[in-house]
N, C-alpha and C. Protein backbone atom coordinates (compact mmCIF):
# COMPACT_ATOMS: atom_id res chain seq x y z
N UNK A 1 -16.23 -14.71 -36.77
CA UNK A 1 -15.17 -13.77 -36.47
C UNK A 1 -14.59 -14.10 -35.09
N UNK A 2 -13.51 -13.86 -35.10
CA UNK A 2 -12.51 -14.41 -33.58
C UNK A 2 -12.95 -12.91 -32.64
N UNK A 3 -13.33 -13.69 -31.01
CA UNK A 3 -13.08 -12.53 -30.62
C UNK A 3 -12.20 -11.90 -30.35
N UNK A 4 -12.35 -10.43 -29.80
CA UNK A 4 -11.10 -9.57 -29.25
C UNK A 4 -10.86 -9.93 -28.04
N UNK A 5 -9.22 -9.43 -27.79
CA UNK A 5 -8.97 -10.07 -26.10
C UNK A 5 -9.60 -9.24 -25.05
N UNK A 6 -10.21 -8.20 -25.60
CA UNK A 6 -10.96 -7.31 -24.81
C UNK A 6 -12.32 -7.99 -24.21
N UNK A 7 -13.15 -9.25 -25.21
CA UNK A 7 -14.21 -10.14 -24.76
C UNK A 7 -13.92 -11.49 -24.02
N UNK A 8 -12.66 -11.37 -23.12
CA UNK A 8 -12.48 -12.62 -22.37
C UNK A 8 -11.30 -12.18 -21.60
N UNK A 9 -11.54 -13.06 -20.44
CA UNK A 9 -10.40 -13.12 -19.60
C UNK A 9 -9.26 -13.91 -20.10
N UNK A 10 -7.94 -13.33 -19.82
CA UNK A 10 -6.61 -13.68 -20.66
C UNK A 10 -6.30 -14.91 -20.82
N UNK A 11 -6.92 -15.74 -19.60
CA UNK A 11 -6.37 -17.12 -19.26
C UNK A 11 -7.31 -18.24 -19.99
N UNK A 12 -8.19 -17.86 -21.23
CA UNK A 12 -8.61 -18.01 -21.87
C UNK A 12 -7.84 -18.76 -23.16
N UNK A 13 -6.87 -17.29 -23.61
CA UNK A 13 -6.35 -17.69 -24.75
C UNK A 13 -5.55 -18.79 -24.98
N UNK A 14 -5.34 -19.84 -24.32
CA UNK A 14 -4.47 -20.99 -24.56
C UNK A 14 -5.98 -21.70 -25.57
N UNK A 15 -7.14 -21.71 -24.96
CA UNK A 15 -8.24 -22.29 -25.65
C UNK A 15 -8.54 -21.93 -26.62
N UNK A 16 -8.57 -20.42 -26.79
CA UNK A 16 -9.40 -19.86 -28.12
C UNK A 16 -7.81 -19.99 -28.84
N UNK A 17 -6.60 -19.76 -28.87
CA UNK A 17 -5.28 -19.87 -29.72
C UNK A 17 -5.80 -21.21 -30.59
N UNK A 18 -6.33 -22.65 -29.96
CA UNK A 18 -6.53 -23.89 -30.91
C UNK A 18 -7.32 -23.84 -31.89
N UNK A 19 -8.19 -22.85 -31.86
CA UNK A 19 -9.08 -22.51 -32.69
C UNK A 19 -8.43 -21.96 -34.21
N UNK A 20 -8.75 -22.47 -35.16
CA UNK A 20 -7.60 -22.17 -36.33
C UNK A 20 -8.77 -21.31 -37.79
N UNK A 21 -9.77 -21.60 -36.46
CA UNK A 21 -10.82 -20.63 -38.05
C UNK A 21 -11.72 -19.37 -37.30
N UNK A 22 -12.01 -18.47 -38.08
CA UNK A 22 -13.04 -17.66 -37.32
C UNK A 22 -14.67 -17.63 -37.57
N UNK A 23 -14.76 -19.17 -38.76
CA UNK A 23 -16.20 -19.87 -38.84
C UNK A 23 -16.11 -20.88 -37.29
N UNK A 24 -16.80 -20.08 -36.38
CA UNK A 24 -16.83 -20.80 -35.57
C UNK A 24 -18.01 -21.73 -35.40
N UNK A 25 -19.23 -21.47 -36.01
CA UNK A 25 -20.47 -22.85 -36.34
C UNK A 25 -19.08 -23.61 -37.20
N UNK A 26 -19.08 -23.52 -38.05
CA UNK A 26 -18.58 -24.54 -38.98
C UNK A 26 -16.90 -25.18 -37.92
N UNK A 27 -16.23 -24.81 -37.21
CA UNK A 27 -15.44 -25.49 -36.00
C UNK A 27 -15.93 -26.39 -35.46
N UNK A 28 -17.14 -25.80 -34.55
CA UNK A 28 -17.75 -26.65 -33.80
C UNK A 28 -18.27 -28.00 -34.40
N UNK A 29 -18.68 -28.02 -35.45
CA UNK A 29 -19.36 -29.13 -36.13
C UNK A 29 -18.49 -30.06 -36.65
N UNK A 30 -17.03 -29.17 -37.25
CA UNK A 30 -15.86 -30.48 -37.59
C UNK A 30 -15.41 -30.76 -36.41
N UNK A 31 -15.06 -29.75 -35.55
CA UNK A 31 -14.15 -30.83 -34.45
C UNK A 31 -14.80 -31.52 -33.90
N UNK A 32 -16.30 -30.94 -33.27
CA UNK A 32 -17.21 -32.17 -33.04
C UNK A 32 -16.99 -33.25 -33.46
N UNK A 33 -17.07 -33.57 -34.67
CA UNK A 33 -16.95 -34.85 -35.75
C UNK A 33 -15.68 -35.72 -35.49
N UNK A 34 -14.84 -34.40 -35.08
CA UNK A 34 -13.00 -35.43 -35.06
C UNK A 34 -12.75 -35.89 -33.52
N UNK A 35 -13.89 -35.46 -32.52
CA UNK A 35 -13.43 -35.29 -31.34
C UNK A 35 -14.37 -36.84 -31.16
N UNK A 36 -15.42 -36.54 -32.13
CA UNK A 36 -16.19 -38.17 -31.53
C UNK A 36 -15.46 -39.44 -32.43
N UNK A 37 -15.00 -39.20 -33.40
CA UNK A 37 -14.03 -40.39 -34.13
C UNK A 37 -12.93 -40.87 -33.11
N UNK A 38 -12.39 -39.64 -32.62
CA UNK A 38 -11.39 -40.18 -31.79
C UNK A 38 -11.60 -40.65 -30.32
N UNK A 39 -12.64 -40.09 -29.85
CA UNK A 39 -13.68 -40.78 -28.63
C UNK A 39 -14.07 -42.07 -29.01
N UNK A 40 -14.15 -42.68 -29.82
CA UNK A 40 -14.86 -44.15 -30.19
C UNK A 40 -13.50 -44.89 -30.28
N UNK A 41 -12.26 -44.27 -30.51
CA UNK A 41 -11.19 -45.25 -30.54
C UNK A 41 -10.52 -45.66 -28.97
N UNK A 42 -10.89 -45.04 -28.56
CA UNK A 42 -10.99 -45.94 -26.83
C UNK A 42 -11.58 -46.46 -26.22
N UNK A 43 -10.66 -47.71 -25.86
CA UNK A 43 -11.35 -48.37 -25.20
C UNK A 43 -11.95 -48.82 -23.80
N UNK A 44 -12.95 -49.05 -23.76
CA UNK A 44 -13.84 -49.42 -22.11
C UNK A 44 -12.46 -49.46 -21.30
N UNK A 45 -11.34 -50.37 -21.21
CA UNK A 45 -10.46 -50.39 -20.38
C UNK A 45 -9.71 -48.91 -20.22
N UNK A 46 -9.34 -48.55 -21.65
CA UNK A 46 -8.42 -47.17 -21.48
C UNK A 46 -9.29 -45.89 -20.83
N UNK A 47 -10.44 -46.13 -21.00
CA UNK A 47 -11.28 -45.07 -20.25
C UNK A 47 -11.46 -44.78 -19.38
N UNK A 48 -11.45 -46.03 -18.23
CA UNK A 48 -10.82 -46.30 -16.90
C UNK A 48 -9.79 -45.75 -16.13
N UNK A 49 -8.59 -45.15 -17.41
CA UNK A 49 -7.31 -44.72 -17.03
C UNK A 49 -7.28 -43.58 -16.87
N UNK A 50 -6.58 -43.15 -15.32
CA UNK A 50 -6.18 -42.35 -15.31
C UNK A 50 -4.33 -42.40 -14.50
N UNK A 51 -3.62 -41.13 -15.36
CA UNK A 51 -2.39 -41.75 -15.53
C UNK A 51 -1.48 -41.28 -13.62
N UNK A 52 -2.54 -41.36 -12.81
CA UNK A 52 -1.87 -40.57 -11.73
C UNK A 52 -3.00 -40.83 -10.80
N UNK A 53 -2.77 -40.83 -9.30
CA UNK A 53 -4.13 -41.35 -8.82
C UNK A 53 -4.95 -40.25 -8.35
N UNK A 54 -3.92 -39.07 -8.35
CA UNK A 54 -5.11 -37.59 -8.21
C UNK A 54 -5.56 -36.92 -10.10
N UNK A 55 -5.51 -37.97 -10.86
CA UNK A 55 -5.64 -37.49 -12.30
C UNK A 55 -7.49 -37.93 -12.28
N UNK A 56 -7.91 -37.40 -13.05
CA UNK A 56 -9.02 -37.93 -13.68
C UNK A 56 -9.18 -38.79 -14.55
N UNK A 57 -10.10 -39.86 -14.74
CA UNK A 57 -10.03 -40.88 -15.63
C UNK A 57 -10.20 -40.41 -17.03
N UNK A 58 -9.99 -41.26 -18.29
CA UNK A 58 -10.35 -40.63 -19.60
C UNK A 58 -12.05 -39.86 -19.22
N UNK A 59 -12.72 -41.19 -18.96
CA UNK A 59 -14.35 -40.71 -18.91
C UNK A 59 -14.20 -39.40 -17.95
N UNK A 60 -13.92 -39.49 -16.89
CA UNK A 60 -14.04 -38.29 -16.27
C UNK A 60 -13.55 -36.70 -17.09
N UNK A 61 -12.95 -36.70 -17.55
CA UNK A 61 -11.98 -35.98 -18.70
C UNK A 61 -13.01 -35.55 -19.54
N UNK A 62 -13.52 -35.89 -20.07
CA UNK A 62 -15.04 -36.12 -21.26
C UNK A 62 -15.96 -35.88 -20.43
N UNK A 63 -16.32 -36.74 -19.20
CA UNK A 63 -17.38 -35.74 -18.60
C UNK A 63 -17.15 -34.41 -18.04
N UNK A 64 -15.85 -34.09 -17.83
CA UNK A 64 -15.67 -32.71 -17.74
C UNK A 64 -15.86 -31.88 -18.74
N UNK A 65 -15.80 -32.08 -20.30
CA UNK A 65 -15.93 -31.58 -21.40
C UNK A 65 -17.07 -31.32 -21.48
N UNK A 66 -18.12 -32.25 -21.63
CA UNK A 66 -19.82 -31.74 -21.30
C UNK A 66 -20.12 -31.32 -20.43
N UNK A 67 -19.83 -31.17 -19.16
CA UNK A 67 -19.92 -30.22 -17.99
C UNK A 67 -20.02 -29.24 -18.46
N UNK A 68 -18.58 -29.02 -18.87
CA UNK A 68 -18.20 -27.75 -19.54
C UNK A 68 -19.12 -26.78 -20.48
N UNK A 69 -18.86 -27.42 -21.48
CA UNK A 69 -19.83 -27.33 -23.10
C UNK A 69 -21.31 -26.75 -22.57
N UNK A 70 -22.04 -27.33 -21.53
CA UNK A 70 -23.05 -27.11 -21.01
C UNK A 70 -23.46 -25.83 -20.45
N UNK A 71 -22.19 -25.90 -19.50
CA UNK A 71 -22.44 -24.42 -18.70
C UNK A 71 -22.19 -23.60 -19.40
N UNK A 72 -21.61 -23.28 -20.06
CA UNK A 72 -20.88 -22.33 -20.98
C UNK A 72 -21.41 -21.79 -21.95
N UNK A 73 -22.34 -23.08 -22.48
CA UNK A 73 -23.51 -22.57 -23.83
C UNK A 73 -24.43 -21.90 -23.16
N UNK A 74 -25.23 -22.38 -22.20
CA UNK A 74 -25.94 -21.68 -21.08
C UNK A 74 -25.77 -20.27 -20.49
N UNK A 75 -24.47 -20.16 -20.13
CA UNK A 75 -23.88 -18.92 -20.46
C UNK A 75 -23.85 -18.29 -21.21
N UNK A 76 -23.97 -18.30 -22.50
CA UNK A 76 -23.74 -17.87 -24.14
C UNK A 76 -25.45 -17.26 -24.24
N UNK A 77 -25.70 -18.30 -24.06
CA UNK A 77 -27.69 -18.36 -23.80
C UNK A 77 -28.29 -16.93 -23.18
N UNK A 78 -27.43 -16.91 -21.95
CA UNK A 78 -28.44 -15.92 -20.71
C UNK A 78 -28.06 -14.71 -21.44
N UNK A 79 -26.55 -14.65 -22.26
CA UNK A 79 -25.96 -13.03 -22.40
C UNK A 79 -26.53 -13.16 -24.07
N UNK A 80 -26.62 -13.87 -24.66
CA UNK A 80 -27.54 -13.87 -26.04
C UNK A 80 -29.04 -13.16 -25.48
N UNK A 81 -29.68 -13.25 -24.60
CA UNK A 81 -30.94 -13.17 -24.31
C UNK A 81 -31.15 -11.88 -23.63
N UNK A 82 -29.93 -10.57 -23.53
CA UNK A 82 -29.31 -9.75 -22.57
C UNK A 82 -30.06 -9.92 -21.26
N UNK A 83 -29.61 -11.59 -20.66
CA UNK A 83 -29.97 -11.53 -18.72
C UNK A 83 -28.67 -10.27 -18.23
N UNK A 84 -28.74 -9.61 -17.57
CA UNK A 84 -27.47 -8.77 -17.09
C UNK A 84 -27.26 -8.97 -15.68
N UNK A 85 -27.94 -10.30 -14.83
CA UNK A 85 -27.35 -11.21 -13.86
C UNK A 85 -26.08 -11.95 -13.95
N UNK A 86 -25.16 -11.50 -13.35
CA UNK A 86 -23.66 -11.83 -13.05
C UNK A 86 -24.40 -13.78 -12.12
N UNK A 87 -23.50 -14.56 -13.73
CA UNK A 87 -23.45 -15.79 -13.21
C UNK A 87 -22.30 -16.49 -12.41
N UNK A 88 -22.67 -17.41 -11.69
CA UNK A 88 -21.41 -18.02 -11.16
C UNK A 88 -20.56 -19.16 -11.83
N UNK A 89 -19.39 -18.94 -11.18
CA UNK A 89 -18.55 -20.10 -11.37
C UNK A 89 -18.79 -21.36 -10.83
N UNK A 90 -18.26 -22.36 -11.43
CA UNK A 90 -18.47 -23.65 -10.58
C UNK A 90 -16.88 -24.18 -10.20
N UNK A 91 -17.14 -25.30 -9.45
CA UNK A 91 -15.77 -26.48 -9.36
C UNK A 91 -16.27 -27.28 -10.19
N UNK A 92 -15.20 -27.97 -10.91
CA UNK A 92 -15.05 -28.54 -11.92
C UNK A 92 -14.62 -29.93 -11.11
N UNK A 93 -13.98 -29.79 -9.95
CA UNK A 93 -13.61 -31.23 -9.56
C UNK A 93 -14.86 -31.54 -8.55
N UNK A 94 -15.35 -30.77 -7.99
CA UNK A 94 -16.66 -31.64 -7.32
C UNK A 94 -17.84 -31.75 -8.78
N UNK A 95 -17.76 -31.24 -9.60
CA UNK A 95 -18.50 -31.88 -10.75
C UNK A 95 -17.92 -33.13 -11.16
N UNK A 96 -16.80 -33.04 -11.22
CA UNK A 96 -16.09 -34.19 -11.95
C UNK A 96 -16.40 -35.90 -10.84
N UNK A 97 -16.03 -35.43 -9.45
CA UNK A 97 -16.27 -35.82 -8.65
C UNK A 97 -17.83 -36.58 -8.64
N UNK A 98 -18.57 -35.99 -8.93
CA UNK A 98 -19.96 -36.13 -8.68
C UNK A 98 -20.66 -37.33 -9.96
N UNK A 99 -19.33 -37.20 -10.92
CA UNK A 99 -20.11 -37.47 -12.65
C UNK A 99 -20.21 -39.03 -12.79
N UNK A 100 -19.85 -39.69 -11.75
CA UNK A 100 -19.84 -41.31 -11.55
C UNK A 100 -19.77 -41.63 -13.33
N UNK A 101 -17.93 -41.00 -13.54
CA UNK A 101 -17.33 -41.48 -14.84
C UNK A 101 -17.40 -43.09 -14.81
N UNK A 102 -17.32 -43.59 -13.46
CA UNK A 102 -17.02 -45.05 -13.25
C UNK A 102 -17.58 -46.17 -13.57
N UNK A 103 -19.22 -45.54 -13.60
CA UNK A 103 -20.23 -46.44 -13.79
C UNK A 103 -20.68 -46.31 -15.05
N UNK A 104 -20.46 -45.40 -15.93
CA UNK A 104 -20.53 -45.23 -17.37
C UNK A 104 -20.19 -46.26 -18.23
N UNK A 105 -20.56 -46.06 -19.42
CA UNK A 105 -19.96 -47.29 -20.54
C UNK A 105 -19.42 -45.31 -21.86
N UNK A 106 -18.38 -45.79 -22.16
CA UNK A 106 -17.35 -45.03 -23.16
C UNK A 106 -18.74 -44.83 -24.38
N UNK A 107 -19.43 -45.76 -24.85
CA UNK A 107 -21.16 -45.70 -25.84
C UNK A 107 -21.31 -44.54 -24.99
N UNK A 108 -21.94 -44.45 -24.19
CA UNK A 108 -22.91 -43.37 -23.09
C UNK A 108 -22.42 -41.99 -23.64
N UNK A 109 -21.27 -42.37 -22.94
CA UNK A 109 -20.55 -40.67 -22.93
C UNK A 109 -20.47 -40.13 -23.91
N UNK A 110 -19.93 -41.19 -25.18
CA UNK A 110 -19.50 -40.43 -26.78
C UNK A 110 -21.12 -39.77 -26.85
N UNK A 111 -21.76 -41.06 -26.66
CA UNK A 111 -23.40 -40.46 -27.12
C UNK A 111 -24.18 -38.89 -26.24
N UNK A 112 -23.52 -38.78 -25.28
CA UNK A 112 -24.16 -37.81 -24.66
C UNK A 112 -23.27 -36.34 -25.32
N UNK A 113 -21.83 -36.62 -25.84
CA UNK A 113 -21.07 -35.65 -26.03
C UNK A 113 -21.65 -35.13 -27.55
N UNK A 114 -22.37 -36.16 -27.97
CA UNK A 114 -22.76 -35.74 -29.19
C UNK A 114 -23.97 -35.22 -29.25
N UNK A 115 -24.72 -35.50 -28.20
CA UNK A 115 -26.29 -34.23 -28.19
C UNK A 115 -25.92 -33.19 -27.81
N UNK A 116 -24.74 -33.14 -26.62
CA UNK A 116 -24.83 -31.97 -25.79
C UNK A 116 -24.00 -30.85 -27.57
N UNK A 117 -22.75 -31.64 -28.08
CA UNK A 117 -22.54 -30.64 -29.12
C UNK A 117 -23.45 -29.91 -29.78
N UNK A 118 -24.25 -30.84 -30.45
CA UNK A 118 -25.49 -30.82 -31.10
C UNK A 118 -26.67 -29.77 -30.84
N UNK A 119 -26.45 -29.38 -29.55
CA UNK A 119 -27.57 -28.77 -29.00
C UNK A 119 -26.66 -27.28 -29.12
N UNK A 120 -25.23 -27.00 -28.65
CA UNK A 120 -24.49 -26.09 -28.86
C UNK A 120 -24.42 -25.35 -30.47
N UNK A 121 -24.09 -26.13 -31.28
CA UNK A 121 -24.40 -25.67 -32.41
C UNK A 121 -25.66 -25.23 -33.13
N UNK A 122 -26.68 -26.06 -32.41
CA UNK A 122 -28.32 -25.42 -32.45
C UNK A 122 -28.53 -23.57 -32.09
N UNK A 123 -27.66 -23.87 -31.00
CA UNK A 123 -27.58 -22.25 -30.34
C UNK A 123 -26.88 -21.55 -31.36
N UNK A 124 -25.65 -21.38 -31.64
CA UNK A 124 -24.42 -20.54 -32.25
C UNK A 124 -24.96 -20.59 -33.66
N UNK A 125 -26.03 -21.31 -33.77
CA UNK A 125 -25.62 -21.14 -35.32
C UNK A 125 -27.04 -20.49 -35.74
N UNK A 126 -27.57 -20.04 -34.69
CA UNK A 126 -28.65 -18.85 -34.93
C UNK A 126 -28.31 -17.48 -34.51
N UNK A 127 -27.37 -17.25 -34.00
CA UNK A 127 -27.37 -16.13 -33.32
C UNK A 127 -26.47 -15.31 -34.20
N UNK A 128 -26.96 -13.72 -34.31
CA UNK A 128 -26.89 -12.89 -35.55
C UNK A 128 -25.25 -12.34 -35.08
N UNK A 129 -24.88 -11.57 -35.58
CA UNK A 129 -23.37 -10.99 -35.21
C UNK A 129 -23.51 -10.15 -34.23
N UNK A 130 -24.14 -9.18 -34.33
CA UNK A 130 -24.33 -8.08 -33.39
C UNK A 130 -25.04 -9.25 -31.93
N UNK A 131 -25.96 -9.78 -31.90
CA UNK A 131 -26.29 -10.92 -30.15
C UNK A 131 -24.72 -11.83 -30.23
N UNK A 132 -23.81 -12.27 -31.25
CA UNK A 132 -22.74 -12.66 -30.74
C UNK A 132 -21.66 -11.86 -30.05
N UNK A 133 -21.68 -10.44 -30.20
CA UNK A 133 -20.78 -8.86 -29.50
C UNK A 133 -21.31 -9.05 -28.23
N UNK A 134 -22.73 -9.52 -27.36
CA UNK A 134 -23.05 -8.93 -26.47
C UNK A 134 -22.22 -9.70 -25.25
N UNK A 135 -22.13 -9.14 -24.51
CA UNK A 135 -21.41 -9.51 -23.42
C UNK A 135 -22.11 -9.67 -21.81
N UNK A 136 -21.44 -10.58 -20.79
CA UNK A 136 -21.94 -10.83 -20.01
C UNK A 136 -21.01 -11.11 -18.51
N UNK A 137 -21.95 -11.41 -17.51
CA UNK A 137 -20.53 -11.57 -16.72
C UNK A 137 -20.53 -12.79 -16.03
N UNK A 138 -19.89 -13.56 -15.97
CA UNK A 138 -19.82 -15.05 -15.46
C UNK A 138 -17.84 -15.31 -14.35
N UNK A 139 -18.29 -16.00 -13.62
CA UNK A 139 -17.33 -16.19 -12.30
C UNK A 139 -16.62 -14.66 -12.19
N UNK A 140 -17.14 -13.76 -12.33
CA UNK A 140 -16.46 -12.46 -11.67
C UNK A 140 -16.01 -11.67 -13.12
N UNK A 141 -15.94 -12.25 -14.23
CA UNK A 141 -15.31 -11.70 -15.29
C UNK A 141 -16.21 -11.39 -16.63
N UNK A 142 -16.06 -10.27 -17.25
CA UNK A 142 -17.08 -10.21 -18.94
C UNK A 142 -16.34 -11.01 -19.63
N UNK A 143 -17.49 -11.39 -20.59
CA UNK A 143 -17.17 -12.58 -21.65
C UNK A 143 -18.24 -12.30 -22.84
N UNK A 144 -17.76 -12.20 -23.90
CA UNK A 144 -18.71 -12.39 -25.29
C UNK A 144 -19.57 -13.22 -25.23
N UNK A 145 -19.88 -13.54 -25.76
CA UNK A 145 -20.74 -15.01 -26.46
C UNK A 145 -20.11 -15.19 -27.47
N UNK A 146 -19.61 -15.06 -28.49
CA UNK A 146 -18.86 -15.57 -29.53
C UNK A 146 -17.27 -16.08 -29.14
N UNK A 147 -16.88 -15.30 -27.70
CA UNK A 147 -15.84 -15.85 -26.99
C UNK A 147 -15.85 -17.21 -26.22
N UNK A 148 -17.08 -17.46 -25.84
CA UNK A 148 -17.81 -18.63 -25.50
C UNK A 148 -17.81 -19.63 -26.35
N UNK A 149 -18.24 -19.54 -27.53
CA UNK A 149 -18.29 -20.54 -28.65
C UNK A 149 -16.70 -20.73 -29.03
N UNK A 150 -15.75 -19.60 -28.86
CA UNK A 150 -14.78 -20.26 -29.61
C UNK A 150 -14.06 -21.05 -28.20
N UNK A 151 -14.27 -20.22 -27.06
CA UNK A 151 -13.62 -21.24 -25.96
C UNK A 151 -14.06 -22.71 -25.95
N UNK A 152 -15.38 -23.12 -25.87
CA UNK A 152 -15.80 -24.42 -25.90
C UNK A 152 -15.01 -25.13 -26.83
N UNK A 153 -15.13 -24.13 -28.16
CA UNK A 153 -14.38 -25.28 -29.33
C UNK A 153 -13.10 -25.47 -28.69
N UNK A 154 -11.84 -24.75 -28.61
CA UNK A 154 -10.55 -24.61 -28.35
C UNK A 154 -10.63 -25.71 -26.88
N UNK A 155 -11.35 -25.88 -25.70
CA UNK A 155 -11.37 -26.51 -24.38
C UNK A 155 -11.31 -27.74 -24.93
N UNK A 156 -12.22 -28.25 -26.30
CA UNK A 156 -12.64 -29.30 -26.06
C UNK A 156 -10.99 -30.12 -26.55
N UNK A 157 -10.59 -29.22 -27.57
CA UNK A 157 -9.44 -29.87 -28.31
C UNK A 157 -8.68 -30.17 -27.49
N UNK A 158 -8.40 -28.79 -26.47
CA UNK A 158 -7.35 -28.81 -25.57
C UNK A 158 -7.21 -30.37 -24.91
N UNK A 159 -8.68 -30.92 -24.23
CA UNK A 159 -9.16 -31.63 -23.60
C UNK A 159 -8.20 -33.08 -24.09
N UNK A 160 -8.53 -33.36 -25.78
CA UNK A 160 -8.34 -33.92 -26.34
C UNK A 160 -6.79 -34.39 -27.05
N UNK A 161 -6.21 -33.35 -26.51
CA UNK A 161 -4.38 -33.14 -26.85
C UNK A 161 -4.18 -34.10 -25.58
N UNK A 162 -4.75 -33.31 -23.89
CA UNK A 162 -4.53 -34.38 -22.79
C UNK A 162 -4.33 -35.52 -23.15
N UNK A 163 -5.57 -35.92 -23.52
CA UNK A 163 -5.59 -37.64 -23.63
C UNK A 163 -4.59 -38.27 -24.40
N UNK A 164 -4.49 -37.63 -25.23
CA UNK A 164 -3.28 -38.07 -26.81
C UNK A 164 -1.90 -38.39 -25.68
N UNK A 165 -1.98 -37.25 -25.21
CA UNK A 165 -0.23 -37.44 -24.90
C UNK A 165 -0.33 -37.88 -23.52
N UNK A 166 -1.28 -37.81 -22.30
CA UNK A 166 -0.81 -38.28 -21.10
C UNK A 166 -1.66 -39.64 -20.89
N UNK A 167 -2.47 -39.76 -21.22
CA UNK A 167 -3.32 -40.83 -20.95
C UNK A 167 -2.94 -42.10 -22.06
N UNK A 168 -2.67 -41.78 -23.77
CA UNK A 168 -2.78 -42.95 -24.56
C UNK A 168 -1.53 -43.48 -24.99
């Protein structure tokens, strides 16, 4: 079931809008699938690219996606588990910064994007309806957990439109 805009902050909905189903296990697992087909069609050189010199590289881009995916399930995790400790936000560019996209091989990353999914859908696809309602508070704002799962899905696509149109 999609959440309500009442379980997320507004600036959200550009992510959860890509989302086109409200089986959100069963999302995660196809786009997973379409997001690593189309991750394997780039190449070591194009991965390198980034289209601007304050842009992030493809890899960096993707390692921002598992960054992401990570914290977020983790997040999903603490308010599945009712922690009622207000988590923090991070920077995304000193992560990104930090993710030595450079020294990677494009194998690595697809392969890491596919446990870290893997491990996401391990989570979401146990958790009953009523632990997906519960809510939590992360960088200053409440958030579902089922708002979580559909943001990850919707981020990653988003992620993945980038590359299509500015990078390939």
């Amino acid at each position: 079931m999609r959440p309500d805009t009442d379980e997320y902050p507004g600036y959200y909905e550009p992510f959860i809008g890509l989302v086109k189903t409200s089986e959100i296990v069963a999302e995660l697992r196809e786009s997973g699938d379409q997001i690593v087909e189309f991750l394997s069609s780039i190449s070591e050189e194009q991965g390198n690219y980034n289209y601007a010199p304050d842009k992030w590289s493809i890899k960096a881009v993707i390692l921002h996606m598992i960054d992401t995916e990570r914290i977020y399930t983790y997040r999903a995790l603490r308010f599945a588990r009712n922690d009622s400790e207000e988590l923090p936000g991070f920077d995304e560019n000193q992560f990104a910064n930090n993710s030595f996209a450079e020294k990677r091989s494009m194998e690595t990353i697809i392969a890491e994007f596919k446990a870290v999914r893997n491990s996401t859908i391990a989570l979401f696809e146990n958790l009953d309806s009523s632990t997906l309602t519960k809510k939590g508070k992360a960088n200053g704002h409440l958030i579902s957990v089922r708002a979580i799962a559909h943001i990850l899905a919707g981020h990653a696509l988003h992620h993945c439109n980038i590359i299509r149109e500015r990078y390939l």
